[in-house]
C-alpha atoms as a PDB file:
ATOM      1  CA  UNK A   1      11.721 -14.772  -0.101  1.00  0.00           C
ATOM      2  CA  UNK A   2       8.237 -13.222   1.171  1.00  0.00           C
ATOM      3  CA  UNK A   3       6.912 -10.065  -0.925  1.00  0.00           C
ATOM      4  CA  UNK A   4       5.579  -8.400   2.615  1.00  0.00           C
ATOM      5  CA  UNK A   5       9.292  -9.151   3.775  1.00  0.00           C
ATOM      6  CA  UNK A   6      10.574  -7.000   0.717  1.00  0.00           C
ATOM      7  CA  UNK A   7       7.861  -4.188   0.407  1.00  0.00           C
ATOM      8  CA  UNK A   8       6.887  -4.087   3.862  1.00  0.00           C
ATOM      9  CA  UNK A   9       9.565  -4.626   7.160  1.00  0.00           C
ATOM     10  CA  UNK A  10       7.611  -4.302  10.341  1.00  0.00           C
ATOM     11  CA  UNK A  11      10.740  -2.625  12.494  1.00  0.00           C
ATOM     12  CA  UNK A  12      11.496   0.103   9.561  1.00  0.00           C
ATOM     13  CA  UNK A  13       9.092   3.060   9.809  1.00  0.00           C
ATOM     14  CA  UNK A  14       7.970   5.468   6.746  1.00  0.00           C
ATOM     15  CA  UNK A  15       5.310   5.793   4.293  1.00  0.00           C
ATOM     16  CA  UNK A  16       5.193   3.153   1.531  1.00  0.00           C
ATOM     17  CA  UNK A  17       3.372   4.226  -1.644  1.00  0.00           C
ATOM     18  CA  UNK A  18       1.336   1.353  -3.690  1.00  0.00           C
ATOM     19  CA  UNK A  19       0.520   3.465  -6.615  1.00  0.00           C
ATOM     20  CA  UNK A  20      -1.143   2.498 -10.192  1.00  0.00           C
ATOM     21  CA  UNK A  21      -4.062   2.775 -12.342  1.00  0.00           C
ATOM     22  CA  UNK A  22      -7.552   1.910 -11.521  1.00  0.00           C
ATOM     23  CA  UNK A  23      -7.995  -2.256 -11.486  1.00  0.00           C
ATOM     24  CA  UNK A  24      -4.188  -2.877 -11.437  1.00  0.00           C
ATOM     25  CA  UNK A  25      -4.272  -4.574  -8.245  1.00  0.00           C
ATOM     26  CA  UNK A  26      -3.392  -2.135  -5.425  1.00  0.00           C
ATOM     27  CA  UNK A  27      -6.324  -3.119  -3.112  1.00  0.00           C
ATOM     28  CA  UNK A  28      -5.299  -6.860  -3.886  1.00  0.00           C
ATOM     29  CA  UNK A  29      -1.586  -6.158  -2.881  1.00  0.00           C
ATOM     30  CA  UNK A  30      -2.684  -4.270   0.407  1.00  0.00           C
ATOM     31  CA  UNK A  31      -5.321  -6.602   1.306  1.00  0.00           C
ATOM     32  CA  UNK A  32      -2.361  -9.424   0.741  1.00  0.00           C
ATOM     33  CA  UNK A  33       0.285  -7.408   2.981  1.00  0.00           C
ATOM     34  CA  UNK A  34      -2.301  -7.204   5.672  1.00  0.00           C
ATOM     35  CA  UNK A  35      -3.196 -11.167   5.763  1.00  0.00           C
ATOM     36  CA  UNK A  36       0.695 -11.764   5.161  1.00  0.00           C
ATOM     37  CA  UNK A  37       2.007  -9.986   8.111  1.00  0.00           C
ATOM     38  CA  UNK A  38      -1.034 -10.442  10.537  1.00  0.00           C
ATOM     39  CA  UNK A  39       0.478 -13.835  10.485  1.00  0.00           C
ATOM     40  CA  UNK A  40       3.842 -12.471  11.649  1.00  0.00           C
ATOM     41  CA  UNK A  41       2.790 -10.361  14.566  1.00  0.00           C
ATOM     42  CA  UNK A  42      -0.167  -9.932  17.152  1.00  0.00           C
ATOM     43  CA  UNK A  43      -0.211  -6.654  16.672  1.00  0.00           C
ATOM     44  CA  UNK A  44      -3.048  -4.679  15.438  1.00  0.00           C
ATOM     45  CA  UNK A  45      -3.132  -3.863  12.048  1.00  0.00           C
ATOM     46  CA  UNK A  46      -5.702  -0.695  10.842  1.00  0.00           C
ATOM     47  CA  UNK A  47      -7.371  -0.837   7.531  1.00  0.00           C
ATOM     48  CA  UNK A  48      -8.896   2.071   6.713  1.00  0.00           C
ATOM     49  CA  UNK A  49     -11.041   1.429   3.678  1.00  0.00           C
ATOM     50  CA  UNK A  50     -11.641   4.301   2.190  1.00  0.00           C
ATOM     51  CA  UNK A  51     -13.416   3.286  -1.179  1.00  0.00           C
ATOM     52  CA  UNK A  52     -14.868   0.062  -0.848  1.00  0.00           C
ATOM     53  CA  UNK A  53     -16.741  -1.488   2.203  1.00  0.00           C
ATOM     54  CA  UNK A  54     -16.055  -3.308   5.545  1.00  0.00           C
ATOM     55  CA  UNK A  55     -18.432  -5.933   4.246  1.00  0.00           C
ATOM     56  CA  UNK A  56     -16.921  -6.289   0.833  1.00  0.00           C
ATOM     57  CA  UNK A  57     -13.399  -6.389   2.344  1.00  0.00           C
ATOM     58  CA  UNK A  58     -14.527  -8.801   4.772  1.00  0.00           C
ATOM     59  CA  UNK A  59     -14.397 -12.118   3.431  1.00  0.00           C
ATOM     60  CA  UNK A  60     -10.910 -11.422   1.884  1.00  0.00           C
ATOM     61  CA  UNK A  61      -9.154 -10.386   5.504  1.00  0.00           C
ATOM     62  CA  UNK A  62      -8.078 -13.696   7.400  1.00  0.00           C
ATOM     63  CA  UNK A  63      -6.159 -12.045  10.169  1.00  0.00           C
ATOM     64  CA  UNK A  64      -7.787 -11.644  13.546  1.00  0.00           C
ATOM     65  CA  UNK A  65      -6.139  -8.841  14.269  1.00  0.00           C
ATOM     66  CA  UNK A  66      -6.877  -6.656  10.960  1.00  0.00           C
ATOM     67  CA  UNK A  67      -9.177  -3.591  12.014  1.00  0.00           C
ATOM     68  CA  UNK A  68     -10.911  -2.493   9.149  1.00  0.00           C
ATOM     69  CA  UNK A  69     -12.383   1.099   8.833  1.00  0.00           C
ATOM     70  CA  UNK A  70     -14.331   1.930   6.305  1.00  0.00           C
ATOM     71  CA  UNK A  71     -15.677   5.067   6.709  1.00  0.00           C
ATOM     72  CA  UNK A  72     -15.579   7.602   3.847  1.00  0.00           C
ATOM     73  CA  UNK A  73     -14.754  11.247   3.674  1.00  0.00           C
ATOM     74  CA  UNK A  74     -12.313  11.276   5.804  1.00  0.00           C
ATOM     75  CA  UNK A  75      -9.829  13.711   6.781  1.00  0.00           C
ATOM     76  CA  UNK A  76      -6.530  12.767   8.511  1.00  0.00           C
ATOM     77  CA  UNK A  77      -7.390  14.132  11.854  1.00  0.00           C
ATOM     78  CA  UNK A  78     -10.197  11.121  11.664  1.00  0.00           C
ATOM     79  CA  UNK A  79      -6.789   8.847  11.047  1.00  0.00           C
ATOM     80  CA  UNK A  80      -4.800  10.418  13.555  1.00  0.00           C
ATOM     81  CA  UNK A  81      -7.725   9.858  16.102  1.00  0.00           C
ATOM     82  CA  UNK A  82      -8.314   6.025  15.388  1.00  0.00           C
ATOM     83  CA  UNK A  83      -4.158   5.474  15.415  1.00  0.00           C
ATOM     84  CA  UNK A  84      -4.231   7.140  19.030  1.00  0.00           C
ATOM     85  CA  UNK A  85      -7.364   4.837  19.806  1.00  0.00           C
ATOM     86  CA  UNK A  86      -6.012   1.912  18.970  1.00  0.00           C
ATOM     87  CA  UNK A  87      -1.967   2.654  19.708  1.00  0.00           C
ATOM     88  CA  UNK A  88      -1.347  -0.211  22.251  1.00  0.00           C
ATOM     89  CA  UNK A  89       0.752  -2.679  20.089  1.00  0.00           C
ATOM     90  CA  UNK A  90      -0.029  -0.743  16.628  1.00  0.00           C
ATOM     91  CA  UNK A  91       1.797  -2.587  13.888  1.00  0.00           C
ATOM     92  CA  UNK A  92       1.074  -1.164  10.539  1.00  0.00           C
ATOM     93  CA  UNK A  93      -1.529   1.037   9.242  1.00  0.00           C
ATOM     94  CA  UNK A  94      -2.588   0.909   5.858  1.00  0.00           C
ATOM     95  CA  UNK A  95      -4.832   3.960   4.040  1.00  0.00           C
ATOM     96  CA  UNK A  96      -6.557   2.649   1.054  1.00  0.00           C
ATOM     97  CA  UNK A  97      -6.676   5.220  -0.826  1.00  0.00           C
ATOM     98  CA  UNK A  98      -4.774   8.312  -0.554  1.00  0.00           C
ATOM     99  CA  UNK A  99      -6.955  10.237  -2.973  1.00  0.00           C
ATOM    100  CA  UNK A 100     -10.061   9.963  -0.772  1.00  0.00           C
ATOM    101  CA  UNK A 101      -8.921  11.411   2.075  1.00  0.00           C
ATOM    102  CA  UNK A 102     -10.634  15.142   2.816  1.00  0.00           C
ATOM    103  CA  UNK A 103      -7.877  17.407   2.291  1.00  0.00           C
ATOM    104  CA  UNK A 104     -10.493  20.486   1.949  1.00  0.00           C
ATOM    105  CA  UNK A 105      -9.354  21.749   5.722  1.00  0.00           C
ATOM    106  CA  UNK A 106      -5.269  20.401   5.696  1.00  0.00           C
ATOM    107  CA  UNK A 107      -3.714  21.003   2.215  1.00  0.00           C
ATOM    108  CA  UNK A 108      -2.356  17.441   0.570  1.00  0.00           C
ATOM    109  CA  UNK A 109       1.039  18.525   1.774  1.00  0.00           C
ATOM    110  CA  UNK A 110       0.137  19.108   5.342  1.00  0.00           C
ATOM    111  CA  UNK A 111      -1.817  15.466   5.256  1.00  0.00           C
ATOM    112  CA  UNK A 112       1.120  13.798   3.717  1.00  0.00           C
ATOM    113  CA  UNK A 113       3.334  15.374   6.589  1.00  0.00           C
ATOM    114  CA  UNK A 114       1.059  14.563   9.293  1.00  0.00           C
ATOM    115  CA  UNK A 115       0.657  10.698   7.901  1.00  0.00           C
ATOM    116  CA  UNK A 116       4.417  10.930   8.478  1.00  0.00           C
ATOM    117  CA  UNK A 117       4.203  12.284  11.542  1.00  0.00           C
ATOM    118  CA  UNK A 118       1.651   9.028  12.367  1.00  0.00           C
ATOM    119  CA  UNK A 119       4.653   6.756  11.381  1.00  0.00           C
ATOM    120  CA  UNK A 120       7.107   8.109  13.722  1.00  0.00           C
ATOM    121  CA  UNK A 121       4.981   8.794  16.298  1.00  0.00           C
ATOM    122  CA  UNK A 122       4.118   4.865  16.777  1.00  0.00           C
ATOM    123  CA  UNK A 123       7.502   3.958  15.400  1.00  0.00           C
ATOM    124  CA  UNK A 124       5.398   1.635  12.329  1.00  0.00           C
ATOM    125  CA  UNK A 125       5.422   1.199   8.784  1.00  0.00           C
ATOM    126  CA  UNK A 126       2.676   3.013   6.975  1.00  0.00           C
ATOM    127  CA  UNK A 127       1.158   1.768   3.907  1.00  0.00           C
ATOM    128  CA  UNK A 128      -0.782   3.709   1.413  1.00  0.00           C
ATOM    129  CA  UNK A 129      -2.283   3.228  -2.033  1.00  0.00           C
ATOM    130  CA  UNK A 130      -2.292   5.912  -4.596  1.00  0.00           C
ATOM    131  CA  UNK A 131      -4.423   6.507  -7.876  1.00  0.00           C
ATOM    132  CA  UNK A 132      -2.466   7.043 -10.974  1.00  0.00           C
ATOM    133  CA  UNK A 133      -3.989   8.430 -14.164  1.00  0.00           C
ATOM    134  CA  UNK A 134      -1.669   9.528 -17.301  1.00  0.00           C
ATOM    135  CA  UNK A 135      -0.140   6.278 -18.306  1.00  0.00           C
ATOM    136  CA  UNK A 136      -2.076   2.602 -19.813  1.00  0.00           C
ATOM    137  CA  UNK A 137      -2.870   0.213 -17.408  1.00  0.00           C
ATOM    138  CA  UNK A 138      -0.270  -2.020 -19.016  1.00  0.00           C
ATOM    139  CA  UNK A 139       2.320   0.749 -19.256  1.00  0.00           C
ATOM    140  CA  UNK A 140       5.009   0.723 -16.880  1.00  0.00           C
ATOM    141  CA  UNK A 141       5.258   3.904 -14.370  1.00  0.00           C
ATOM    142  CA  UNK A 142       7.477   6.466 -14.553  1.00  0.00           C
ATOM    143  CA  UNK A 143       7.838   9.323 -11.827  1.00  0.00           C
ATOM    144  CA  UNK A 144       6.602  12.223 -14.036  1.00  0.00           C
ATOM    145  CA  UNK A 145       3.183  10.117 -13.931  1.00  0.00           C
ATOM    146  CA  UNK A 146       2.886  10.704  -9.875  1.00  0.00           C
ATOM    147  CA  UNK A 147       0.349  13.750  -9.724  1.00  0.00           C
ATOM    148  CA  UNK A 148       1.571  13.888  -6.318  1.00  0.00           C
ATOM    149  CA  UNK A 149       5.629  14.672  -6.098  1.00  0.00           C
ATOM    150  CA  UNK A 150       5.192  15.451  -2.462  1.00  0.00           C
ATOM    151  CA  UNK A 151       3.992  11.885  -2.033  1.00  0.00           C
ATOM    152  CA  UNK A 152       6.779  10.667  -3.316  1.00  0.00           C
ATOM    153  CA  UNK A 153       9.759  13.090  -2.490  1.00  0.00           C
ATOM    154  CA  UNK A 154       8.483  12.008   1.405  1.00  0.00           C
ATOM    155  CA  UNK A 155       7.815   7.956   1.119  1.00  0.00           C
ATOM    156  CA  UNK A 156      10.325   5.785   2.077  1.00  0.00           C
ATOM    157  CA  UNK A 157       9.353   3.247  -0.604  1.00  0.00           C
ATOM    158  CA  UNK A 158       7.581   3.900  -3.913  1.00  0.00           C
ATOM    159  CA  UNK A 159       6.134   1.088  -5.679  1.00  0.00           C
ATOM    160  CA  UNK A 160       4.431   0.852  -8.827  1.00  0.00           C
ATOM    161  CA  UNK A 161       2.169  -1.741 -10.355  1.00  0.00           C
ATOM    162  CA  UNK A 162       0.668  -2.465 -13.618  1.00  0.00           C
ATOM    163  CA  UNK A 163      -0.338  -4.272 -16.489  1.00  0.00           C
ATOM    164  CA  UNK A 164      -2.496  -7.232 -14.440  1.00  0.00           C
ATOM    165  CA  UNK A 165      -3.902 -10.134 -16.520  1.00  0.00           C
ATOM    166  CA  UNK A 166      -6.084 -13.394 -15.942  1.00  0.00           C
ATOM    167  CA  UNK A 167      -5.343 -16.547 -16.496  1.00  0.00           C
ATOM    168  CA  UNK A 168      -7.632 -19.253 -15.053  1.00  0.00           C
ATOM    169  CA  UNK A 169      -8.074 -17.371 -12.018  1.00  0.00           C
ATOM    170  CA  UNK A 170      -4.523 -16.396 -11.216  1.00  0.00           C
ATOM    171  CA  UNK A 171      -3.478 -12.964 -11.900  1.00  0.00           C
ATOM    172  CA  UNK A 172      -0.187 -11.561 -12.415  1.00  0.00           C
ATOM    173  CA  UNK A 173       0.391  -8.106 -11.422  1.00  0.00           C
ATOM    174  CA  UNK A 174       4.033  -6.365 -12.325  1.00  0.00           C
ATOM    175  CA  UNK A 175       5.790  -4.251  -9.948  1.00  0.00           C
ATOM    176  CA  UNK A 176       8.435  -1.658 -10.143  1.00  0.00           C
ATOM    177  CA  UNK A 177      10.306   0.419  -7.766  1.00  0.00           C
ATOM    178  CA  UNK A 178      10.142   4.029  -8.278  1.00  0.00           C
ATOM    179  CA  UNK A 179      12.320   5.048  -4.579  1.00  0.00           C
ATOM    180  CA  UNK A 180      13.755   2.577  -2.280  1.00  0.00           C
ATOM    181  CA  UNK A 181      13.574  -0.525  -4.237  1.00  0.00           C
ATOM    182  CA  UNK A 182      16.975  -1.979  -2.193  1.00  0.00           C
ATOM    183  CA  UNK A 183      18.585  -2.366  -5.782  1.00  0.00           C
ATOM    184  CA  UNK A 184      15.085  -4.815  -7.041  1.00  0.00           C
ATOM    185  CA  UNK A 185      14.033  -3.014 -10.309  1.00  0.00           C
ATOM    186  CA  UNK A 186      10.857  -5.108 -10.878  1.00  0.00           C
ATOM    187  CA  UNK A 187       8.834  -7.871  -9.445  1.00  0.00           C
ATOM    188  CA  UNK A 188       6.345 -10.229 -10.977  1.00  0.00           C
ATOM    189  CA  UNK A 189       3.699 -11.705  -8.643  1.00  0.00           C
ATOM    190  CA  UNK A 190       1.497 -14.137  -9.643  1.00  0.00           C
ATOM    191  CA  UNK A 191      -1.988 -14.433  -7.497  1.00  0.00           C
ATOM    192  CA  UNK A 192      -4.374 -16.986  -7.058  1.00  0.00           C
ATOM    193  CA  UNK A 193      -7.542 -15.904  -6.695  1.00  0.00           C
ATOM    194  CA  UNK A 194      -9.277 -19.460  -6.026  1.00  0.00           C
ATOM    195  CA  UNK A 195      -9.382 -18.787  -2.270  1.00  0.00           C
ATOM    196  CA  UNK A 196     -10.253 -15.867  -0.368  1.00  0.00           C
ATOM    197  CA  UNK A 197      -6.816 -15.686   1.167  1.00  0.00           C
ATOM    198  CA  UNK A 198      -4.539 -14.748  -1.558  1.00  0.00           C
ATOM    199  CA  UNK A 199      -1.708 -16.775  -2.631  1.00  0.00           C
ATOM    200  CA  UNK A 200       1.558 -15.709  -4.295  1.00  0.00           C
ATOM    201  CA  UNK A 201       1.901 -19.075  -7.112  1.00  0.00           C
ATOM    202  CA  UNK A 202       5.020 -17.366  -8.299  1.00  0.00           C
ATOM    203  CA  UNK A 203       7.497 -14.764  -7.719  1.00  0.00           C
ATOM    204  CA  UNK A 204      10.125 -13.440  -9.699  1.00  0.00           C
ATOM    205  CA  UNK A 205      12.508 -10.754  -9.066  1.00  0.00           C
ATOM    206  CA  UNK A 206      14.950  -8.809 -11.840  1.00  0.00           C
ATOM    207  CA  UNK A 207      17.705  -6.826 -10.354  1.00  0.00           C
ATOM    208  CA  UNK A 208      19.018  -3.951 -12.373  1.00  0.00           C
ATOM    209  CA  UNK A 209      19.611  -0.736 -11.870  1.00  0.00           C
ATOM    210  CA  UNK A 210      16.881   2.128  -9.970  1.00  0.00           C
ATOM    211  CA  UNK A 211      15.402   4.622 -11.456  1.00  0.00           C
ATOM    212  CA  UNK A 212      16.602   7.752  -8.552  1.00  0.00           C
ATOM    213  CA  UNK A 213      14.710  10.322  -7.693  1.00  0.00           C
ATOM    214  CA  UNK A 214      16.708  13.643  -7.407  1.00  0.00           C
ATOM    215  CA  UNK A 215      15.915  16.346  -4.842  1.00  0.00           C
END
């Protein structure tokens, strides 16, 4: 079973939140995602980088046909205007990280609707990492940590990650669905880090029962 294949289905559209504290491993998941599926499809893929640069991200995207943006300060007309640019065979955009984008002109509600409106409009799956900050690294999520309830009242999926650790250069990062987890409760994903492609060593998958959210 592939973890793009479970988070990530190229023919479903919708936004699917990564979210998690600082240096849990949301870049690493996105960054995998992106290599993962680029092997899947000839489609273009758009990274916009939004932290961290093109040059940085460089060396750690093998796909030929992953487009990465990294320009900062952004607002989401900027994102709307590179989707349209590059629309012919668009596969999956992912926004790295939501937090960053300008939302001084379009409220955060507005953005998140229009970012919506990008995933339906090119019928693709939309992938976007989010910041958390009340809960430990090593603390699993809960939904009253989200900052952002819109966010998450208008993702498709909802994924949390935390409590990452090293071990002779493999790092294991836990995940745990928050909305749309097709009745998976958590994941644990093992990385290896030896390589700049990123390899899942292990993955292990424990099926019990969502947490819901209620609207």
């Amino acid at each position: 079973m592939k973890l793009n294949n479970i988070i990530c289905e190229l023919d479903k559209k919708g936004l699917i939140v990564l979210a998690g504290r600082p240096a849990v491993g949301k870049t690493t998941l996105a960054l995998y995602l992106a290599n993962s599926i680029s092997k899947e499809t000839d489609g273009k893929i758009l990274y916009f980088s939004l932290d961290e640069s093109k040059e940085k991200l460089g060396i750690r995207c093998t796909g030929n046909n992953i487009k990465i943006l990294d320009k900062s300060n952004v607002d989401v007309d900027y994102l709307k205007n590179e989707c349209e640019k590059n629309k012919n065979d668009l596969k999956l955009v992912i926004i790295d990280y939501f937090q960053l984008i300008n939302t001084s002109i379009t409220n955060t509600e507005k953005t998140i609707d229009e970012l919506n409106l990008i995933s339906n409009q090119y019928n693709i799956p939309l992938i976007i990492t989010s910041q958390l900050s009340k809960i430990s690294k090593n603390k699993r999520p809960v939904l009253k940590d989200f900052s952002i309830k819109y966010l998450v009242e208008k993702a498709e999926k909802v994924i949390c990650l935390y409590g990452i650790n090293e071990i002779n250069k493999i790092n294991t990062i836990y995940l745990s669905y928050i909305k749309g987890g097709d009745n998976i409760d958590t994941m644990t994903v093992m990385f290896d880090y030896q390589l700049c492609e990123f390899n899942i060593v292990d993955l292990k998958i424990n099926a019990k029962r969502l947490s819901k959210i209620n609207h």
